[in-house]
C-alpha atoms as a PDB file:
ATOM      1  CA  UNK A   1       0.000   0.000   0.000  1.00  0.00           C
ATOM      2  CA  UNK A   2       1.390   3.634  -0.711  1.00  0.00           C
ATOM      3  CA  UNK A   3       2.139   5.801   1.646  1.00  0.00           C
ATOM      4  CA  UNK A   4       2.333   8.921  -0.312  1.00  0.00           C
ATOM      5  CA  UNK A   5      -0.169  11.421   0.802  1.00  0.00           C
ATOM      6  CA  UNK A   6      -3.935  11.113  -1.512  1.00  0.00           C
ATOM      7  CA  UNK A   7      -3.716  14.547  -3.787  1.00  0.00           C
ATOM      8  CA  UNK A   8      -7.080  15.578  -4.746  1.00  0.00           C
ATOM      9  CA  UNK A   9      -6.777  17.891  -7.832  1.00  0.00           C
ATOM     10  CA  UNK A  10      -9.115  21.336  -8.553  1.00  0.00           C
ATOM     11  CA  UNK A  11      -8.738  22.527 -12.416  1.00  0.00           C
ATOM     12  CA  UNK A  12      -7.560  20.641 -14.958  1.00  0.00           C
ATOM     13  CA  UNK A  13      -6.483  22.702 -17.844  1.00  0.00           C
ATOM     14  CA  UNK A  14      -3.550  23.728 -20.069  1.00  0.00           C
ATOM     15  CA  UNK A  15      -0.870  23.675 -16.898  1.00  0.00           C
ATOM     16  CA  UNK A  16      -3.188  21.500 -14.052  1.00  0.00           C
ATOM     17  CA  UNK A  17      -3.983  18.606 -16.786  1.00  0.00           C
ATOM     18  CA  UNK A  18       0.087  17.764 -17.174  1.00  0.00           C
ATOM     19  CA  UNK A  19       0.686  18.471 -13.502  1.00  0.00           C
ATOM     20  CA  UNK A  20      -1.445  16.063 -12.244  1.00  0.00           C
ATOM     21  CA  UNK A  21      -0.648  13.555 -14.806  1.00  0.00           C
ATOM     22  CA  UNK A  22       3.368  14.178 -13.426  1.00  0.00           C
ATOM     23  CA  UNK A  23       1.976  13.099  -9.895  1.00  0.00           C
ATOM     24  CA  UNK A  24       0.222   9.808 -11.425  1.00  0.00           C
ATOM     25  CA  UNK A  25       3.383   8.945 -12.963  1.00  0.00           C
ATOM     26  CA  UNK A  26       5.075   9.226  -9.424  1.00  0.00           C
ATOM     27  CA  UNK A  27       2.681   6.964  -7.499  1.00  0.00           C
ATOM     28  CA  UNK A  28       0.355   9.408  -6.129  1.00  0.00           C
ATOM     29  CA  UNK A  29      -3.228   8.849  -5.777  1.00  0.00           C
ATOM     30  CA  UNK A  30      -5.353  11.584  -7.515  1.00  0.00           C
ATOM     31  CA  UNK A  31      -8.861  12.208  -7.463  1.00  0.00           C
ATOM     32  CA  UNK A  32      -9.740  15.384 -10.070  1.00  0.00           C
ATOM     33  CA  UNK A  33     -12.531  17.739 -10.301  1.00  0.00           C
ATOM     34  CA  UNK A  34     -13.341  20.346 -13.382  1.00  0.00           C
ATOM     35  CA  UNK A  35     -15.830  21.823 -15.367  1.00  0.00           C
ATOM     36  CA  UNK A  36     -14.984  20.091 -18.559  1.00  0.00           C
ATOM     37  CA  UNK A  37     -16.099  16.389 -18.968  1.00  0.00           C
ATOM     38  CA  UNK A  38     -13.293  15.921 -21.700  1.00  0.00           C
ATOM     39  CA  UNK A  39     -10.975  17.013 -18.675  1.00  0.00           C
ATOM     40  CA  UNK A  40     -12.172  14.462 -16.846  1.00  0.00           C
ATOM     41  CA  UNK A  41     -11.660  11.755 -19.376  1.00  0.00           C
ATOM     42  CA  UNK A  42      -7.569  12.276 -19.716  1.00  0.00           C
ATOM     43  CA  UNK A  43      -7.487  11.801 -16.150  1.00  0.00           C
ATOM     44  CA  UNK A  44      -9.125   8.673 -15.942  1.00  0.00           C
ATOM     45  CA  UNK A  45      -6.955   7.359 -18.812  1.00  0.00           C
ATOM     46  CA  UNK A  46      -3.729   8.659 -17.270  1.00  0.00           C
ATOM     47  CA  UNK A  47      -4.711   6.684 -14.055  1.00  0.00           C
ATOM     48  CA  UNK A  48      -6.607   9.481 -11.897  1.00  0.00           C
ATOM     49  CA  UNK A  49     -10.193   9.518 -10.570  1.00  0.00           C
ATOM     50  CA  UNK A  50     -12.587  12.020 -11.773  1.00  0.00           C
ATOM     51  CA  UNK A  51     -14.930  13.532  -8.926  1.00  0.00           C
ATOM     52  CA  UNK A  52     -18.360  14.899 -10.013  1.00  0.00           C
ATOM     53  CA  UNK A  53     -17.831  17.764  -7.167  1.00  0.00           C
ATOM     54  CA  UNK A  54     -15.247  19.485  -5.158  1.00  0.00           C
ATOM     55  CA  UNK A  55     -16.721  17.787  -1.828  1.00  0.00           C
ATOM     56  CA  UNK A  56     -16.033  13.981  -3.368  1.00  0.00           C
ATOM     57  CA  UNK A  57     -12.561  15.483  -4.403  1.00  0.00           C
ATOM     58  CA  UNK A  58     -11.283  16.478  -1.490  1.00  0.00           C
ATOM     59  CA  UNK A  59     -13.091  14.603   1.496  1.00  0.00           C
ATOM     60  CA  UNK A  60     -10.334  12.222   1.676  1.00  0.00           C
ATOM     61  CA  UNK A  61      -7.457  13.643   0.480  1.00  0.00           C
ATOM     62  CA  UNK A  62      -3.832  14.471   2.532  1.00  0.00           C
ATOM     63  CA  UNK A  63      -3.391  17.234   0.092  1.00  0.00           C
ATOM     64  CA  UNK A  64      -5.610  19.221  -2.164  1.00  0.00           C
ATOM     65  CA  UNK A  65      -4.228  21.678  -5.253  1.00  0.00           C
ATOM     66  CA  UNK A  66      -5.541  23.843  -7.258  1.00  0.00           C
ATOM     67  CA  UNK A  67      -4.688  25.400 -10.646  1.00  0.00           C
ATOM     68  CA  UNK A  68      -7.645  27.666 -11.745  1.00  0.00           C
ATOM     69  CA  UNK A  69      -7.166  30.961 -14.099  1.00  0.00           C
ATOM     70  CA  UNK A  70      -7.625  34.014 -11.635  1.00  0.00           C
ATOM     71  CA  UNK A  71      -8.568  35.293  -7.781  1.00  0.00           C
ATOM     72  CA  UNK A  72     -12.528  34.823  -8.553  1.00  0.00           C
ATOM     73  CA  UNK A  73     -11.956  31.444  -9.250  1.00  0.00           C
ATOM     74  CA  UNK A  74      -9.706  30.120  -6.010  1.00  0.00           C
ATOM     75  CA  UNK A  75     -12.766  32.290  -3.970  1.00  0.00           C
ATOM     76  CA  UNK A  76     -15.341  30.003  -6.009  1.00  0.00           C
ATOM     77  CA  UNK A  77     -14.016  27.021  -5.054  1.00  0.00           C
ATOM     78  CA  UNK A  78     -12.584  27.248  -1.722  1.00  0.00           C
ATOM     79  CA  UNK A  79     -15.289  29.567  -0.209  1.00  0.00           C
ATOM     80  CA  UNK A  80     -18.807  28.636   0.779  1.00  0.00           C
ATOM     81  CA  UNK A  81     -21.035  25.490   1.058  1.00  0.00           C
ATOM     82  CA  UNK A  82     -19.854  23.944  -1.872  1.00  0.00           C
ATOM     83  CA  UNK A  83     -16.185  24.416  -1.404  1.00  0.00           C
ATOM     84  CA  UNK A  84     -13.052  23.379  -0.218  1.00  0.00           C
ATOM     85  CA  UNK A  85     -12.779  24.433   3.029  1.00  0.00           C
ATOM     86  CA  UNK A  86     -16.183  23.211   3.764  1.00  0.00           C
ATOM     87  CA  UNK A  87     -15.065  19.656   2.645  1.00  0.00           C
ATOM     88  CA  UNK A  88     -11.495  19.020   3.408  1.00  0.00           C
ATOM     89  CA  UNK A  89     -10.434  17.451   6.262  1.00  0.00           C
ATOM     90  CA  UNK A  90      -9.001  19.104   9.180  1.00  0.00           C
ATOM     91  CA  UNK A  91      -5.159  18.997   9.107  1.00  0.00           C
ATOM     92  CA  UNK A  92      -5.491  18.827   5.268  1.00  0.00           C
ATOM     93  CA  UNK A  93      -2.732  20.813   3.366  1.00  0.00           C
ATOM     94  CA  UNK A  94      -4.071  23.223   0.514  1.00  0.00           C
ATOM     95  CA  UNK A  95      -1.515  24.398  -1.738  1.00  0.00           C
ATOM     96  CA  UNK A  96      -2.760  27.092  -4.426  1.00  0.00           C
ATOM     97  CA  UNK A  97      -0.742  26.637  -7.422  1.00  0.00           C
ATOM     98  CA  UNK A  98      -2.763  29.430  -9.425  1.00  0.00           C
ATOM     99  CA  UNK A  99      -1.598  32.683 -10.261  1.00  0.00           C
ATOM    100  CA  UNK A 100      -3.785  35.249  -8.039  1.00  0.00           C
ATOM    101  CA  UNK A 101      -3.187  38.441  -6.097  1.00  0.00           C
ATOM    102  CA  UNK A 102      -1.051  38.216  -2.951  1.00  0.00           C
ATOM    103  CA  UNK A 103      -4.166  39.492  -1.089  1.00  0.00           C
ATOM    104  CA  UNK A 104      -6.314  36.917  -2.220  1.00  0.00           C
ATOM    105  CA  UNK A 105      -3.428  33.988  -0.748  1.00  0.00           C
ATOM    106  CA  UNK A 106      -3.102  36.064   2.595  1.00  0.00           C
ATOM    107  CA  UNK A 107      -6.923  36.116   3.008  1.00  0.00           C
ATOM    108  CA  UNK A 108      -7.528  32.436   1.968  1.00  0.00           C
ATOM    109  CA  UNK A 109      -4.983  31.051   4.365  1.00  0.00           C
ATOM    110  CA  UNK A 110      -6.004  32.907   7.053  1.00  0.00           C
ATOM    111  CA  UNK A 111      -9.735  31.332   6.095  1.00  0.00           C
ATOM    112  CA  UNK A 112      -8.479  28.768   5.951  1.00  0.00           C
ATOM    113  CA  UNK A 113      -6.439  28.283   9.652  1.00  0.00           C
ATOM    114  CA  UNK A 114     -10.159  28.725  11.177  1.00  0.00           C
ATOM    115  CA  UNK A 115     -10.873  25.762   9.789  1.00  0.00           C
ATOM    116  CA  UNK A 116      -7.082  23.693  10.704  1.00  0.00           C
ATOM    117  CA  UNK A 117      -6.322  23.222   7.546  1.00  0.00           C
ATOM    118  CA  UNK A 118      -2.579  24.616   5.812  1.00  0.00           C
ATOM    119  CA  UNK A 119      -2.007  26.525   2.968  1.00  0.00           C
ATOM    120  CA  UNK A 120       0.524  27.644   0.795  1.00  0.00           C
ATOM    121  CA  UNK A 121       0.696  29.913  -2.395  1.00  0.00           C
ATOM    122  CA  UNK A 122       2.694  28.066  -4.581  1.00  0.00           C
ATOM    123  CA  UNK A 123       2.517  29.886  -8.188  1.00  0.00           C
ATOM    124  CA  UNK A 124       4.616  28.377 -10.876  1.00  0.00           C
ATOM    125  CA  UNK A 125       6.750  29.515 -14.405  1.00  0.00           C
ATOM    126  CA  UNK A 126       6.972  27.494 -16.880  1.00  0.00           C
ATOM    127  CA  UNK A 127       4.230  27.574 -19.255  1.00  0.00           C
ATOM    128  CA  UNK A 128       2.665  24.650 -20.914  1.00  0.00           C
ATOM    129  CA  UNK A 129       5.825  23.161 -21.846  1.00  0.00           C
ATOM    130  CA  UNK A 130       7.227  23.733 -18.206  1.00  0.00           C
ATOM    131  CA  UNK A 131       4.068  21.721 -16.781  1.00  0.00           C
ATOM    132  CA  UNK A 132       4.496  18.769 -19.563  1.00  0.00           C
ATOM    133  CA  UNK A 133       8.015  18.045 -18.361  1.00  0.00           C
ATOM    134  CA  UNK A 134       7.970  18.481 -14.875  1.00  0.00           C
ATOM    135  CA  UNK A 135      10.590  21.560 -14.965  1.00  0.00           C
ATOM    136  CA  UNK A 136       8.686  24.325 -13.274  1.00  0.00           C
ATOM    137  CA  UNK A 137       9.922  27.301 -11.399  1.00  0.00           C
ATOM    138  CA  UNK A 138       7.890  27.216  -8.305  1.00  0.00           C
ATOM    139  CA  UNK A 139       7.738  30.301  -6.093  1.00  0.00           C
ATOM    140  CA  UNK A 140       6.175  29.577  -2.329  1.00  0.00           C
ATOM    141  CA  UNK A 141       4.696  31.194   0.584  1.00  0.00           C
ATOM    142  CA  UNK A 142       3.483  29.937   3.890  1.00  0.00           C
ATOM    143  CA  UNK A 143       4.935  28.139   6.801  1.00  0.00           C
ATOM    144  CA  UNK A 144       8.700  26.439   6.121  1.00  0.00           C
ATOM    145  CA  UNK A 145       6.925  23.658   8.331  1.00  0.00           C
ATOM    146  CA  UNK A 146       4.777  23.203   5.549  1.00  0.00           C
ATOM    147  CA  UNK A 147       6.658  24.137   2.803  1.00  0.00           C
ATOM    148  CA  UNK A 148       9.319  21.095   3.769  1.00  0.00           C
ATOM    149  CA  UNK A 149       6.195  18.515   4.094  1.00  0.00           C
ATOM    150  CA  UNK A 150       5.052  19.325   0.565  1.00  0.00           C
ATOM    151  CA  UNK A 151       8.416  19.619  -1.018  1.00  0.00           C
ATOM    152  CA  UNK A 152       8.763  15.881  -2.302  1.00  0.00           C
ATOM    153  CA  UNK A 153       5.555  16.568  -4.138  1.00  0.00           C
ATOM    154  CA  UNK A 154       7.095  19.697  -5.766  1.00  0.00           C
ATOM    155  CA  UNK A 155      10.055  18.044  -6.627  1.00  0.00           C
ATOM    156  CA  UNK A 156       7.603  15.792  -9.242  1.00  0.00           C
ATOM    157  CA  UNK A 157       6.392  18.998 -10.381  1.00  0.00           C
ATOM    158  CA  UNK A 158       9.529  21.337 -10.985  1.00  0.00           C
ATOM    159  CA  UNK A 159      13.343  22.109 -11.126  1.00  0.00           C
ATOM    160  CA  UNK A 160      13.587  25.206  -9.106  1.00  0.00           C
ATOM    161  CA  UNK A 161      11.236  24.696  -6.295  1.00  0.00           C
ATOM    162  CA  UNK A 162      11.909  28.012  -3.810  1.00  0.00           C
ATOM    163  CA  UNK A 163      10.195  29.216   0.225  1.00  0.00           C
ATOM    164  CA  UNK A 164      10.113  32.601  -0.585  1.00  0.00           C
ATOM    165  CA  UNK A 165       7.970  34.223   2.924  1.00  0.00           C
ATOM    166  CA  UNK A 166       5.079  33.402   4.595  1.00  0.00           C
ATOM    167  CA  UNK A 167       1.738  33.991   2.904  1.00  0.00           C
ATOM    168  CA  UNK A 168       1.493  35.798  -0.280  1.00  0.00           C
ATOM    169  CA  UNK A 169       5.132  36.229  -0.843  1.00  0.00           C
ATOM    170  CA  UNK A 170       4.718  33.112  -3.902  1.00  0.00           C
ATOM    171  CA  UNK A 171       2.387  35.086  -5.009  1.00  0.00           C
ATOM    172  CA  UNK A 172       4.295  38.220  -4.938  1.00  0.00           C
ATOM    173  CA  UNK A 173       7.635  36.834  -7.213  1.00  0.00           C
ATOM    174  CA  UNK A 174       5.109  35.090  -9.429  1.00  0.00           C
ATOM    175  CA  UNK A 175       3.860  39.164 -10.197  1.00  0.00           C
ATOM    176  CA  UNK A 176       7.272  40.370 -10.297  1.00  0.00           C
ATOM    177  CA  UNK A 177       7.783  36.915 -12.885  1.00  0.00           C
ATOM    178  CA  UNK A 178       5.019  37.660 -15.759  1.00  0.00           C
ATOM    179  CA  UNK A 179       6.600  41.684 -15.423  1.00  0.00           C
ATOM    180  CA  UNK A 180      10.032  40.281 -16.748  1.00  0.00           C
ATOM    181  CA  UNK A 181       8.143  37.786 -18.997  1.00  0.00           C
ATOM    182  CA  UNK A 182       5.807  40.576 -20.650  1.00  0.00           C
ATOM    183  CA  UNK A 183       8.387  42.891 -20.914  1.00  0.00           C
ATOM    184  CA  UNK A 184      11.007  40.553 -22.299  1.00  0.00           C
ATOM    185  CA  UNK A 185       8.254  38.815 -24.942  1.00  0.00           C
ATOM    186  CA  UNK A 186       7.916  42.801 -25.775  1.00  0.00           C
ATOM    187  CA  UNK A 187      11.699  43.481 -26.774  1.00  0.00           C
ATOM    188  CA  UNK A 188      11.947  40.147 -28.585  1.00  0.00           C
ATOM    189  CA  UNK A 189       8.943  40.617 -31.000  1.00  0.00           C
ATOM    190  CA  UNK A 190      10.664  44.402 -31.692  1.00  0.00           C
ATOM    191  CA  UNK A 191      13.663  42.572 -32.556  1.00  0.00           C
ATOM    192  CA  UNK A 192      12.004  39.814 -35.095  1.00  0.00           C
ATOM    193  CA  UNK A 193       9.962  42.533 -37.038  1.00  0.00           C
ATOM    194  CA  UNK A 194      13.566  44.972 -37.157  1.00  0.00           C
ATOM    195  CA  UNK A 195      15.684  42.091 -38.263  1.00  0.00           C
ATOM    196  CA  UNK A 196      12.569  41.009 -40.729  1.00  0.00           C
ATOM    197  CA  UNK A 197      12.169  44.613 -41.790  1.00  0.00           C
ATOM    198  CA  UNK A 198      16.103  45.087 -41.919  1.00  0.00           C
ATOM    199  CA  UNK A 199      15.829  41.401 -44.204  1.00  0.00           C
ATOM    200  CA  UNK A 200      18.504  39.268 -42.292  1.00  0.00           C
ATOM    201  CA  UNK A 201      17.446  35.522 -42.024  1.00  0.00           C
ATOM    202  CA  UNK A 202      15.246  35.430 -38.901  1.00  0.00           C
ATOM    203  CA  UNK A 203      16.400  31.824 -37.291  1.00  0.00           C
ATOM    204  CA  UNK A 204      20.191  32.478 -37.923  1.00  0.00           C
ATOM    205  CA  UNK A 205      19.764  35.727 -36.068  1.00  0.00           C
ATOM    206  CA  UNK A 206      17.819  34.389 -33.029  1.00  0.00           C
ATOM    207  CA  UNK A 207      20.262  31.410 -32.578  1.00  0.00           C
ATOM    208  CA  UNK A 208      23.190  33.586 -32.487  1.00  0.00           C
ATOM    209  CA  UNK A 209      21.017  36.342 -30.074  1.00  0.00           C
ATOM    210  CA  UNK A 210      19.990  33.412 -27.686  1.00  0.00           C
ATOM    211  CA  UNK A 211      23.735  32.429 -27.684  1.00  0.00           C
ATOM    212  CA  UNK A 212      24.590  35.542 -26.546  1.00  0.00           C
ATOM    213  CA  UNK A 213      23.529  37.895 -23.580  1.00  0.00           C
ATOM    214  CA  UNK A 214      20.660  38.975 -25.084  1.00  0.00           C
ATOM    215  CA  UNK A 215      19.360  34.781 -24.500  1.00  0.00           C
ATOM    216  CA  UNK A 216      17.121  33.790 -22.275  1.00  0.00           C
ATOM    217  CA  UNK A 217      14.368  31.005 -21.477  1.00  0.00           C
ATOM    218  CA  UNK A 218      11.280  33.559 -23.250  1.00  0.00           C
ATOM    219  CA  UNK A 219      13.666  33.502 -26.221  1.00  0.00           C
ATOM    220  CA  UNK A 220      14.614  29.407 -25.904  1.00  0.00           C
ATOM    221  CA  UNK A 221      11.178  28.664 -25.636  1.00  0.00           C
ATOM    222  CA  UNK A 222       9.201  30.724 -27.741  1.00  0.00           C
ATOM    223  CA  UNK A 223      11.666  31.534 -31.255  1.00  0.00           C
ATOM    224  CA  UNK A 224       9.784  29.225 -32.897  1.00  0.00           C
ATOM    225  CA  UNK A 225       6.525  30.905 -32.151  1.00  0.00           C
ATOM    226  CA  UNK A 226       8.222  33.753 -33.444  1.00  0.00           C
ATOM    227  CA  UNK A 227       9.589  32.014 -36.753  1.00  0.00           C
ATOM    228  CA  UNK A 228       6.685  30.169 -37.749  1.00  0.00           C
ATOM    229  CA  UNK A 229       3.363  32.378 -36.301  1.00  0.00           C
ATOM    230  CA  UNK A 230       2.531  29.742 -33.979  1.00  0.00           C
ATOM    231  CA  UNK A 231       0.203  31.110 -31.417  1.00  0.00           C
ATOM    232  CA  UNK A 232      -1.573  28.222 -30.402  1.00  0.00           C
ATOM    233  CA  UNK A 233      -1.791  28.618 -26.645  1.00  0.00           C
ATOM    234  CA  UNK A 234       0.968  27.886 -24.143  1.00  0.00           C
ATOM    235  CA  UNK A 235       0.144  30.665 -21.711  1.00  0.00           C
ATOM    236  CA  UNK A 236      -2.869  32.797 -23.393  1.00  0.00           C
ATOM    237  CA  UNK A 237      -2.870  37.132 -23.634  1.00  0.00           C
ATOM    238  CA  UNK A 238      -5.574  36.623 -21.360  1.00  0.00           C
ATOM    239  CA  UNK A 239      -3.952  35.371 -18.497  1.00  0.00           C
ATOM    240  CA  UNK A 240      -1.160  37.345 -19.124  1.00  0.00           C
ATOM    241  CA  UNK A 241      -3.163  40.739 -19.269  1.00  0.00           C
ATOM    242  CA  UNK A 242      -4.784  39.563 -15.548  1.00  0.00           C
ATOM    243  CA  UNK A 243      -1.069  39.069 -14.466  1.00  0.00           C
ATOM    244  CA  UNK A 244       0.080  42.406 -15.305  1.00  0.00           C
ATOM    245  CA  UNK A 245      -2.949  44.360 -13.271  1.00  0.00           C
ATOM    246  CA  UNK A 246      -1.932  42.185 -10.652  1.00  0.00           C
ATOM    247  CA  UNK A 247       1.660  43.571 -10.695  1.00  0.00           C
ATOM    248  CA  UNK A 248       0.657  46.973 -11.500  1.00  0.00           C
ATOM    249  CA  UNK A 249      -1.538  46.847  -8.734  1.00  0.00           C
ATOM    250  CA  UNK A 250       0.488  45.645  -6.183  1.00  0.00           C
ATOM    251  CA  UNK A 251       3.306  47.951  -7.340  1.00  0.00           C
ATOM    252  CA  UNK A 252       1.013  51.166  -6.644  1.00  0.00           C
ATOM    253  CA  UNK A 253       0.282  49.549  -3.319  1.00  0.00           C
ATOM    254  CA  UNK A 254       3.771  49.781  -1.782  1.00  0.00           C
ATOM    255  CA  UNK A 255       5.012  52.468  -4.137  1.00  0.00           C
ATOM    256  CA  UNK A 256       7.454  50.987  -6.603  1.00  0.00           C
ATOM    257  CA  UNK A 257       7.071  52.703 -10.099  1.00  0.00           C
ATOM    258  CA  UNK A 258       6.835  50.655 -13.014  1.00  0.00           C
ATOM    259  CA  UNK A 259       7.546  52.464 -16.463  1.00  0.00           C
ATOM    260  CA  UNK A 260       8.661  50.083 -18.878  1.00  0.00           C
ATOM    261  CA  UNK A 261       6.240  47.373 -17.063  1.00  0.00           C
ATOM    262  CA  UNK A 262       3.183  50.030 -17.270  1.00  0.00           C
ATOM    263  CA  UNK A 263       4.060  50.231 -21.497  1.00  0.00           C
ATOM    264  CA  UNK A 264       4.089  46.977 -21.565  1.00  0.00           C
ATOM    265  CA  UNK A 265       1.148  45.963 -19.643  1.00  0.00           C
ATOM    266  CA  UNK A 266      -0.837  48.961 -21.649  1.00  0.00           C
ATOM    267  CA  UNK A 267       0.608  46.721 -25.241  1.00  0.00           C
ATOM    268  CA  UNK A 268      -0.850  43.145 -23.551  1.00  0.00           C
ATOM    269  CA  UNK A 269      -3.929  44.926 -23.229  1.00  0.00           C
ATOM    270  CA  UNK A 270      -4.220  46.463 -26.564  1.00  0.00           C
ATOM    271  CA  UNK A 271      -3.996  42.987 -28.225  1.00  0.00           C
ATOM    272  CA  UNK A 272      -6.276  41.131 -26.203  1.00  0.00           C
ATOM    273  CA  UNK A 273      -8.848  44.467 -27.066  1.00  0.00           C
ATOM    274  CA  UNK A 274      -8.040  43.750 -30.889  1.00  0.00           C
ATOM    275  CA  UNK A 275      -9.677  40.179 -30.193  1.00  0.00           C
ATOM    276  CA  UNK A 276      -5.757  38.199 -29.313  1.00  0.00           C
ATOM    277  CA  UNK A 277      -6.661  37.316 -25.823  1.00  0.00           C
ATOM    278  CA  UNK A 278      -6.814  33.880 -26.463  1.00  0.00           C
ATOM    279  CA  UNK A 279      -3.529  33.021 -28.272  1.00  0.00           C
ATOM    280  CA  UNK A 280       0.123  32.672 -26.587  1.00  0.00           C
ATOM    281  CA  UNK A 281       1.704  35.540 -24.883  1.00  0.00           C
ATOM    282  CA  UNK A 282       4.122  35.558 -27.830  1.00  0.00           C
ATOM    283  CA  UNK A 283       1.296  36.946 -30.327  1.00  0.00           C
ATOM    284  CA  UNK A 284       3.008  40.477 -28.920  1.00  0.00           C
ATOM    285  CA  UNK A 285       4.732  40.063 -32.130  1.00  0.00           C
ATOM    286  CA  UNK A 286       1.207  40.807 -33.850  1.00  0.00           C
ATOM    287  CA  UNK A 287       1.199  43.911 -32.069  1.00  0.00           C
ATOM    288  CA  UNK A 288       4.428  45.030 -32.785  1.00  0.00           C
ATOM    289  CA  UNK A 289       3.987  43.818 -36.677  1.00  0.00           C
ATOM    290  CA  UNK A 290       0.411  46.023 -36.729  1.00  0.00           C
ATOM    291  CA  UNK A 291       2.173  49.126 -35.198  1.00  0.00           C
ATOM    292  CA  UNK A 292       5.055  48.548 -38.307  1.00  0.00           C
ATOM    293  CA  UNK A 293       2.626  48.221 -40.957  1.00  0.00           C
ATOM    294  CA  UNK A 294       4.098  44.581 -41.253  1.00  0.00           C
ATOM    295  CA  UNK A 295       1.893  41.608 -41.089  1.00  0.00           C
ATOM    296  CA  UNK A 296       1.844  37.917 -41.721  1.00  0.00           C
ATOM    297  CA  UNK A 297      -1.685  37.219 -40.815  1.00  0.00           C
END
């Protein structure tokens, strides 16, 4: 019989849907809840157990995480009769693996302690790709008590798994993350329409550029989606566009100015307005290519 802890597993899309499949592969037990029957299904044939509600999905589980889009959705499913903290067990850890406002971690947990069970804000970086194989950045707050008991799990998840303060401080670097993703997705879509404008061979020039100290992991991971137009989604403008208010937000709370972050946050929301919301966070480059009077569809 195992004796790793049962995981019980809230939202099961683009990044939760690989996640959970990582902690199959590892032994654990998972029961899954989400709103999409297909969802459901690729549990079940990766080896998990689908739950019709949040209350079968986490009444007997050790540890129960969720990966859901935004604030309002952790509130919908941990809050009231329905939800989590109604359901789970006392002593239960709850690890939020979503990408929400620090505010909305520090209130949940403190929820949450009224009811004995744990919590910890544990926002990841990544993207699709990331989630798929089990290389994750994972950024943490809450108790180091707690942070050590769930760290075997994260080390099924990710690569760089860090305790970065109590409550709301994972949620905090995970801001301060999509501002250096935005912004650096922003410079490298100005450089592929001036090198296509300026008629050098794109891929030669972003090989030698990611070589250099103009690389990094936006760059490795998303040149092709430059290349080729490939927007399908990996992290969507959407998300990406509720990221940046968070940062921008908490930025005007404790006074740190943000002017190349503000430009770019105002460009993320100009494309999802033109109707890009739901591609990758590298469709920038449409953006940029509009502005230029340049265009590949």
């Amino acid at each position: 019989m195992s004796t790793l802890p049962k995981i019980a597993w809230i939202g099961l899309g683009i990044m939760g849907a690989p996640m959970a499949e990582n902690l199959l592969k590892a032994g654990y037990e998972v029961t899954g809840h989400t709103l999409e029957p297909d969802k459901l299904e690729r549990l079940a044939a990766a080896g998990g157990t689908p739950a019709a509600s949040i209350a079968e999905a986490v009444r007997e589980a050790d540890v129960v995480i969720t990966m859901v889009p935004a604030s309002p959705q952790v509130e919908a499913i941990a809050y009231g009769p329905d939800g989590i903290l109604e359901h789970a067990r006392g002593g239960a850890l709850l690890i939020d693996m979503s990408s929400i406002t620090p505010r909305t971690s520090v209130d949940l947990a403190t929820a949450a302690a009224g009811k004995g069970i744990r919590v910890l804000d544990a926002p990841v970086s990544g993207g699709e790709a990331g989630a798929v194989e089990a290389v994750l950045s994972i950024m943490v707050g809450g108790h180091q008590e707690d942070f050590d008991a769930a760290r075997p799990l994260f080390e099924v998840l990710g690569k760089t798994i860090v305790r970065c303060g109590p409550h709301g401080a994972g949620q905090t670097v995970k801001a301060a993350n999509q501002l250096i993703v935005a912004v650096n997705l922003q410079a490298c879509a100005e450089a592929v329409v001036f090198l296509e404008k300026s008629g050098v061979d794109l891929g030669a020039a972003l090989d030698v550029l990611n070589g250099g100290l103009a690389g990094s992991t936006v760059l490795t991971r998303k040149k092709d989606n430059f290349r080729t137009r490939d927007f399908r989604p990996g992290f969507r403008i959407d998300l990406h566009h509720k990221d940046m208010g968070i940062v921008t937000d908490a930025a005007r709370a404790v006074g740190a100015a943000l002017p190349v972050g503000g430009v770019v946050a105002g460009l993320v929301a100009s494309l999802r307005a033109q109707g890009d919301g739901g591609l990758d966070h590298s469709a920038l480059l449409r953006g940029v290519e509009r502005l230029s009077g340049h265009t590949t569809g």
